[in-house]
Protein backbone atom coordinates (compact mmCIF):
# COMPACT_ATOMS: atom_id res chain seq x y z
CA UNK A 1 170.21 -131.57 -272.63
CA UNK A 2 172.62 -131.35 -269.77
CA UNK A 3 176.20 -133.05 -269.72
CA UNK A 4 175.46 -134.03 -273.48
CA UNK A 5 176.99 -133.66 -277.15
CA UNK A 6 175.06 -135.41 -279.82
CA UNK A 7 176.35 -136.07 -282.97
CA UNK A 8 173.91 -135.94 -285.84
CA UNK A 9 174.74 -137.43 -289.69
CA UNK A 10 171.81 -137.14 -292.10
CA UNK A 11 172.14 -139.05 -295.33
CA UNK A 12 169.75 -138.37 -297.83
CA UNK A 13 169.87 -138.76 -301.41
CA UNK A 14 169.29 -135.59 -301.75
CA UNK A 15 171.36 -132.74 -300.74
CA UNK A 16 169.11 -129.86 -300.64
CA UNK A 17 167.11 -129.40 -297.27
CA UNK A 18 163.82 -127.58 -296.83
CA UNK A 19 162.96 -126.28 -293.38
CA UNK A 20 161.42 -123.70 -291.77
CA UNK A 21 162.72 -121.46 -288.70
CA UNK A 22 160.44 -121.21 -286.29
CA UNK A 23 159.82 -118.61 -283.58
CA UNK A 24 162.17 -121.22 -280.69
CA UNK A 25 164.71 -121.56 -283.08
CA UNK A 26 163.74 -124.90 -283.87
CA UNK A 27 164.00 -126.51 -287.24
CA UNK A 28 161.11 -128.00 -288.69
CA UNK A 29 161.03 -130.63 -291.47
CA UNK A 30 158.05 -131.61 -293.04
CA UNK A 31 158.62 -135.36 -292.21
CA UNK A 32 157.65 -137.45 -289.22
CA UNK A 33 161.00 -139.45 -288.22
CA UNK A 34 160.83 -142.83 -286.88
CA UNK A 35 162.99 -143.88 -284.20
CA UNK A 36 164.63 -147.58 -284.16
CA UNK A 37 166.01 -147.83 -281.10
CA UNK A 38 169.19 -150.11 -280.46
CA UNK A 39 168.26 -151.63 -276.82
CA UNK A 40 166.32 -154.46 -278.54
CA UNK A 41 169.56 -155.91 -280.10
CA UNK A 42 171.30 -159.05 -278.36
CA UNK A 43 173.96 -158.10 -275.60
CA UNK A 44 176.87 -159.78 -276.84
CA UNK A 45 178.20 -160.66 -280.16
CA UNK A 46 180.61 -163.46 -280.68
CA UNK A 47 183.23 -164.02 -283.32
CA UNK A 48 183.79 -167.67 -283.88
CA UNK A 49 187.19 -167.40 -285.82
CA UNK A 50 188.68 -165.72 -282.65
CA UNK A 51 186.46 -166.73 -279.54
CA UNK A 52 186.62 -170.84 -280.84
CA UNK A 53 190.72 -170.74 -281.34
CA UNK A 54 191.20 -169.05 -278.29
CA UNK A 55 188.30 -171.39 -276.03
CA UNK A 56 189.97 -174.25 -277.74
CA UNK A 57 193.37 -173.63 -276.95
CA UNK A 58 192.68 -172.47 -272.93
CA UNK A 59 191.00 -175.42 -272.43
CA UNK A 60 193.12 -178.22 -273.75
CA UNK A 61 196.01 -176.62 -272.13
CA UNK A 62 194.34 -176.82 -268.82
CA UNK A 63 192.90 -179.96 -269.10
CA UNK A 64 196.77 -181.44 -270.10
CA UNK A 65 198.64 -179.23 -267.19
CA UNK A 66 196.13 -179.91 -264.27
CA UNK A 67 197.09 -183.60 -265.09
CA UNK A 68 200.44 -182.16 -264.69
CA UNK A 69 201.16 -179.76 -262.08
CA UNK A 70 199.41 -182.25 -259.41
CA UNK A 71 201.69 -185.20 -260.19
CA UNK A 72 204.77 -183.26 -259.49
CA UNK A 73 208.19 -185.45 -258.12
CA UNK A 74 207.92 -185.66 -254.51
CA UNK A 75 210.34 -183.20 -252.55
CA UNK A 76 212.90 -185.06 -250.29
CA UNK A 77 213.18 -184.57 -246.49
CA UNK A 78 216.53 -182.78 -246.59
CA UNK A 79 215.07 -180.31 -249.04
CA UNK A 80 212.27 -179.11 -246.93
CA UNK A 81 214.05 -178.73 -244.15
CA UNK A 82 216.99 -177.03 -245.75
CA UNK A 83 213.69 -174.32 -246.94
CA UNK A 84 214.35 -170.30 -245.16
CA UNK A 85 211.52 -168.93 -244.42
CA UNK A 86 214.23 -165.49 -244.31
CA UNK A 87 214.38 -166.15 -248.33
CA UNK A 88 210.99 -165.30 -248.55
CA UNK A 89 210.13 -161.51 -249.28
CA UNK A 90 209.18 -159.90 -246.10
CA UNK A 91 205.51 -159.18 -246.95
CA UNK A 92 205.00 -163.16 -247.66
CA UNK A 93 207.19 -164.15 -244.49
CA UNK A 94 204.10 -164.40 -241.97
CA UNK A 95 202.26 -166.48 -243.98
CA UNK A 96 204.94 -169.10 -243.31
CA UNK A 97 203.56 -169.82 -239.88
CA UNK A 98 199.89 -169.80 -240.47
CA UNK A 99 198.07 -173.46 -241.00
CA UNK A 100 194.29 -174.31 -239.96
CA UNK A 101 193.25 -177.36 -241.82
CA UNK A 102 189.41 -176.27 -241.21
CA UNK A 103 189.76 -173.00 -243.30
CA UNK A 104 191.13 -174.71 -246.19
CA UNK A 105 188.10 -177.08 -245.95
CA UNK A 106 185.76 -174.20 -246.75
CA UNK A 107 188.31 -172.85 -249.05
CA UNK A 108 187.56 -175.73 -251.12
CA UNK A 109 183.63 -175.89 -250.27
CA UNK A 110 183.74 -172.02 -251.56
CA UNK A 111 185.90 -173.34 -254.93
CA UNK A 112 183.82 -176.40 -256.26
CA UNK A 113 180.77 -174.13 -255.42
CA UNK A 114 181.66 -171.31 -257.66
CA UNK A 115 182.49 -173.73 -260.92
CA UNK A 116 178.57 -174.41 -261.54
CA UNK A 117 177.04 -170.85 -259.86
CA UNK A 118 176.49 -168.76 -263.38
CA UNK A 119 173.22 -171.63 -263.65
CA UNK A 120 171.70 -168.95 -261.98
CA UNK A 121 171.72 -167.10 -264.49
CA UNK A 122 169.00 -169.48 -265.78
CA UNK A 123 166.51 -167.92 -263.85
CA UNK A 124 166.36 -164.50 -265.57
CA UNK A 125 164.59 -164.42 -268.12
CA UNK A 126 166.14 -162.22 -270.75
CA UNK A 127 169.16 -164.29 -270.08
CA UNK A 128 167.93 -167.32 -270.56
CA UNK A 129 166.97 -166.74 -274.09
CA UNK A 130 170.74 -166.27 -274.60
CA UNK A 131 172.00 -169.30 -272.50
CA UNK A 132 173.81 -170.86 -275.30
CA UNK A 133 176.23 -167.69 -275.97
CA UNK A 134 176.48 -166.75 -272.31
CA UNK A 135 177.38 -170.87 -271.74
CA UNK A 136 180.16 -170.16 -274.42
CA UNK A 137 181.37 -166.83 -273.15
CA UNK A 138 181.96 -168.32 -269.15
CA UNK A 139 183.80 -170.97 -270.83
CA UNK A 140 185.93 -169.17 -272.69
CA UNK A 141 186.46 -166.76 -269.41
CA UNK A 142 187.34 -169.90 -266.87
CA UNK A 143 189.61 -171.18 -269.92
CA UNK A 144 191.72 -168.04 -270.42
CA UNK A 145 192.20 -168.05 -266.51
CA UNK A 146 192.47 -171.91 -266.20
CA UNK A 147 195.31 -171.36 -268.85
CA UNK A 148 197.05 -168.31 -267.22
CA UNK A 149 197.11 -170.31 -264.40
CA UNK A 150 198.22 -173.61 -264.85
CA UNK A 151 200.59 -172.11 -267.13
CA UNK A 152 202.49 -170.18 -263.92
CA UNK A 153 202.35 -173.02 -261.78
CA UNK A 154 203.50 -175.50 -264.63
CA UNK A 155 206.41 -172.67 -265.30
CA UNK A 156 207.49 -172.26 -261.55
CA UNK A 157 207.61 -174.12 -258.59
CA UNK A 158 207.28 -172.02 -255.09
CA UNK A 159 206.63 -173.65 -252.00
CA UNK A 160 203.91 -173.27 -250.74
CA UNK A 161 203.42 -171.68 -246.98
CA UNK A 162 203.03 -174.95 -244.99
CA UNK A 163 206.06 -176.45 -246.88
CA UNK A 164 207.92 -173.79 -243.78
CA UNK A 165 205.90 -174.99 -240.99
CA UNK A 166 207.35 -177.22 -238.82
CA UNK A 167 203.79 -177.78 -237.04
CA UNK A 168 202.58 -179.51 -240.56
CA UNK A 169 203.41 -183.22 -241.26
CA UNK A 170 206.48 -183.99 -243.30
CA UNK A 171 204.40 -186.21 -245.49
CA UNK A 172 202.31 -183.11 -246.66
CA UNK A 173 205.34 -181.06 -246.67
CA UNK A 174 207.31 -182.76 -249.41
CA UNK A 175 204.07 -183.92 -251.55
CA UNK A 176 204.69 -182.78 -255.34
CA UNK A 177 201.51 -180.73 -254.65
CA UNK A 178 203.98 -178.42 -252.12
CA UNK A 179 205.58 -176.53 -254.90
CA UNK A 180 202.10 -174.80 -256.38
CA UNK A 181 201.96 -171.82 -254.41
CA UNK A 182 202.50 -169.39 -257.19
CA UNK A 183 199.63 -168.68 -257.86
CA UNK A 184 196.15 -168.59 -255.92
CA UNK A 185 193.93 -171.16 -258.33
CA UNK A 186 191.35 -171.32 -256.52
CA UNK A 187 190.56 -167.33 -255.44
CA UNK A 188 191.44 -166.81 -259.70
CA UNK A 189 188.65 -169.57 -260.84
CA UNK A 190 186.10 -167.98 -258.11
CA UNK A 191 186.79 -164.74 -258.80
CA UNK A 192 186.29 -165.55 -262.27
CA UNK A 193 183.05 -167.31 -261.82
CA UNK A 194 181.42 -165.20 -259.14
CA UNK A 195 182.45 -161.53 -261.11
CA UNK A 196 181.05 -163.04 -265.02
CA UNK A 197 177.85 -163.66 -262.82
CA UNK A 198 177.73 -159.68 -261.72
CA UNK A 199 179.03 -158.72 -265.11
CA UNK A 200 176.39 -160.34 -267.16
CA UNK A 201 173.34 -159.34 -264.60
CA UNK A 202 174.47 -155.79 -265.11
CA UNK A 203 174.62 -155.80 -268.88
CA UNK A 204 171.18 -157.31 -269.23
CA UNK A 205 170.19 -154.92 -266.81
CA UNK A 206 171.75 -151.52 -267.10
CA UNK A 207 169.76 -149.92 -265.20
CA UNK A 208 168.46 -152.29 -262.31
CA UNK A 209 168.69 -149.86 -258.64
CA UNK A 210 170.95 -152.70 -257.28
CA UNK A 211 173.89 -152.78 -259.78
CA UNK A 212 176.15 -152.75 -256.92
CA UNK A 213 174.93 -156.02 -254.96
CA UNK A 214 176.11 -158.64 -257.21
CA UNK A 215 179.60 -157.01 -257.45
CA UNK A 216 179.54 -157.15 -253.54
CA UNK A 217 178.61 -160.55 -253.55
CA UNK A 218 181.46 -161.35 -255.95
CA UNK A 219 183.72 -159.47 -254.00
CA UNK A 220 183.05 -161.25 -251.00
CA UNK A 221 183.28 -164.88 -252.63
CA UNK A 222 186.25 -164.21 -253.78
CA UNK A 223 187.94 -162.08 -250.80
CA UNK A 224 186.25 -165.22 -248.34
CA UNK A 225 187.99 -167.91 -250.78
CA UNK A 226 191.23 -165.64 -250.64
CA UNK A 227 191.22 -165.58 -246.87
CA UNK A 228 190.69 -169.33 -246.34
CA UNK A 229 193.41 -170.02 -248.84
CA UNK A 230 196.14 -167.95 -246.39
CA UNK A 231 194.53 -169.98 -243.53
CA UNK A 232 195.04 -173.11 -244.27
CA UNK A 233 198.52 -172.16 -245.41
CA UNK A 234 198.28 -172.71 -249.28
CA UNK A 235 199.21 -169.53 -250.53
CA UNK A 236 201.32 -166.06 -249.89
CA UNK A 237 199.19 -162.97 -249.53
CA UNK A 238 200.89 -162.22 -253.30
CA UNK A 239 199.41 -165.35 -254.66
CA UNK A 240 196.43 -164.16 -253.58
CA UNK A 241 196.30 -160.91 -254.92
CA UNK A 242 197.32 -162.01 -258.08
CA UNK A 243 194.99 -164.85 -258.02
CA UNK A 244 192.30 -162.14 -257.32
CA UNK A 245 193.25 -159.49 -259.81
CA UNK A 246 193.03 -162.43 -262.55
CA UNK A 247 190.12 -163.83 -261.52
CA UNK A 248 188.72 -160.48 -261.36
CA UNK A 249 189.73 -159.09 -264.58
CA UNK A 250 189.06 -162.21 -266.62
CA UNK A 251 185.04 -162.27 -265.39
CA UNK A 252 184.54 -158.99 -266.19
CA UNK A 253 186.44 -158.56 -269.19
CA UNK A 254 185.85 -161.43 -271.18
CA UNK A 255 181.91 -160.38 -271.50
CA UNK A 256 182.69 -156.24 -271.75
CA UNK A 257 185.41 -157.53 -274.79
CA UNK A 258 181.56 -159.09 -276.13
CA UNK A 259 179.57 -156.52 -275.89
CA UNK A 260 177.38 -155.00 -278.71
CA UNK A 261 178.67 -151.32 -278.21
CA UNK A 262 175.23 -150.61 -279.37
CA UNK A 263 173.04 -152.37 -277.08
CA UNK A 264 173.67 -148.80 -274.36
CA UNK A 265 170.63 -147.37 -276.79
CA UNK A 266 173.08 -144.50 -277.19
CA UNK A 267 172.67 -144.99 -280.83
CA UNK A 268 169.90 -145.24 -282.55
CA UNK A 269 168.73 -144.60 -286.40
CA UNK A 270 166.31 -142.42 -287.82
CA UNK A 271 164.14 -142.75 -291.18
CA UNK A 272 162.46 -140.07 -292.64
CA UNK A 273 160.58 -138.63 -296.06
CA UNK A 274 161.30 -135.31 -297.21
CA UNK A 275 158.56 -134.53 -299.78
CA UNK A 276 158.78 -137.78 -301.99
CA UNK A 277 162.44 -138.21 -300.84
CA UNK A 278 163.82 -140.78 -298.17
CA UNK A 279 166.22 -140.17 -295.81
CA UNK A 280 168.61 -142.12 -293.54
CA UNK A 281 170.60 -141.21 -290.52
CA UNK A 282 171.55 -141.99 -286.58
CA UNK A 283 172.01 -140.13 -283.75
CA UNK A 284 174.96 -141.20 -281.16
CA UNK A 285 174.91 -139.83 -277.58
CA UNK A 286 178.73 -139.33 -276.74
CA UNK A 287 177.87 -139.00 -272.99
CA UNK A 288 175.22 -141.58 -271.80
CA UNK A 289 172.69 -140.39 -269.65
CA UNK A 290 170.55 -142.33 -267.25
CA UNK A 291 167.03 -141.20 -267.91
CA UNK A 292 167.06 -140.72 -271.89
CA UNK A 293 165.36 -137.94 -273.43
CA UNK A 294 163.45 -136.92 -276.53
CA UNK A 295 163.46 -134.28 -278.96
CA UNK A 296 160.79 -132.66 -279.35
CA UNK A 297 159.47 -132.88 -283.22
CA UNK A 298 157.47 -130.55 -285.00
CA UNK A 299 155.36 -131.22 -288.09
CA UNK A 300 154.75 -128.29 -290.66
């Protein structure tokens, strides 16, 4: 079996072993084993005294500092104007002067989409049967990064890039809103949405030919929401990276962390009868293999 080790324990309650050595150097045990194979268990497995704490906690926080972080003290006039746009690190410093209205319209279009868009995970079948858990675990995902989040921009106050412009109105400018650049929001809550969406299609199905096309639609829902963000002047380009790499990380993450480390069918247990005697053992595949493949058995 190519680009495979296998690692075989056989407990039986009794030590001795009769076999026979055949003419392929196979053994033979006068037993037929029966195969229970793993694959039929659930996908993920939750832990209440840690996932419930931890759900809890990310989303009172976020409900409390969103009240927060958008009813910031107004900045005044002299204070805008007294902003550098030279104090800003050089590979931020363009996005000073960019500011199209119309892109952050569809940044926001692509945002308040995202929040409901794992319901379509309704319409798979072998999902559906788990929508409670997988309800639980994209809550607990958008509250980790809704915590991470409003944490940072609670913590710090940058400017954001059309607090620099001079083409933007003053009233924007100095809005208590101005100082929640750091960091992208809206790319972290999309990326975290669109990516638990891919993750979960691709643990339900392993082995589907298109693995690739929901990653590459998360990708792009998140790169698109990143892009209109710069336009329309609401974040640096490292806000948005970071807002990415969060939102990223947390969808994909947050439902791997789940995962029943047996559901790859990599292990799987084996029953048996030698003579009058029962035995007991499993079989895990250290190197998974696409197609799997049986050993052969052979009955005395």
């Amino acid at each position: 079996m190519r680009n495979l080790f296998t690692l075989l324990i056989l407990v039986s309650f009794r030590i001795p072993t009769y076999c026979q050595h055949i003419s392929d150097s196979s053994f033979v045990v006068d037993t037929i084993p029966s195969v229970v194979n793993v694959k039929d268990s659930k996908v993920y497995k939750l832990k209440p005294g840690i996932d419930i704490p931890i759900t809890a906690i990310g989303t009172g926080w976020s409900l409390y500092a969103f009240t927060e972080i958008y009813s910031k003290e107004e900045s005044s006039e002299e204070k805008i104007l007294s902003l550098n746009v030279n104090n800003i690190p050089s590979f931020d410093r363009h996005g000073a002067s960019v500011y199209h209205p119309d892109a952050d319209k569809v940044g926001n279009a692509l945002f308040y989409s995202a929040m409901p868009l794992p319901i379509v995970l309704l319409f798979d079948k072998a999902i559906r049967k788990d929508a409670a858990k997988i309800a639980f675990l994209y809550l607990e995902s958008m509250s980790i990064t809704g915590l991470i989040y409003t944490g940072s921009v609670y913590l710090a106050d940058r400017y954001r890039p059309y607090a620099y412009n001079s083409e933007v109105p003053m009233d924007k400018r100095t809005r208590g809103g101005a100082k929640n650049s750091f960091f992208a929001g809206h790319v972290a809550l999309v990326g975290t949405s669109t990516f638990f969406i891919a993750k979960v299609i691709n643990d339900y199905h392993p082995d589907g030919k298109a693995r690739w096309v929901p990653f590459t639609v998360a990708a792009l829902a998140t790169g698109t929401t990143g892009l209109m963000r710069y336009r329309g002047g609401q974040h640096f380009l490292s806000d948005i990276l970071l807002g990415t790499t969060l939102g990223t990380l947390t969808g994909i993450l947050v439902p791997q962390f789940h995962k029943n480390k047996n559901v790859d069918g990599r292990l799987t247990f084996t029953t048996s009868y030698l003579g009058s005697t029962p035995q007991f053992g499993f079989t895990y595949k250290l190197i998974k293999q696409k197609h799997e493949e049986m050993l052969p058995v052979y009955n005395q």
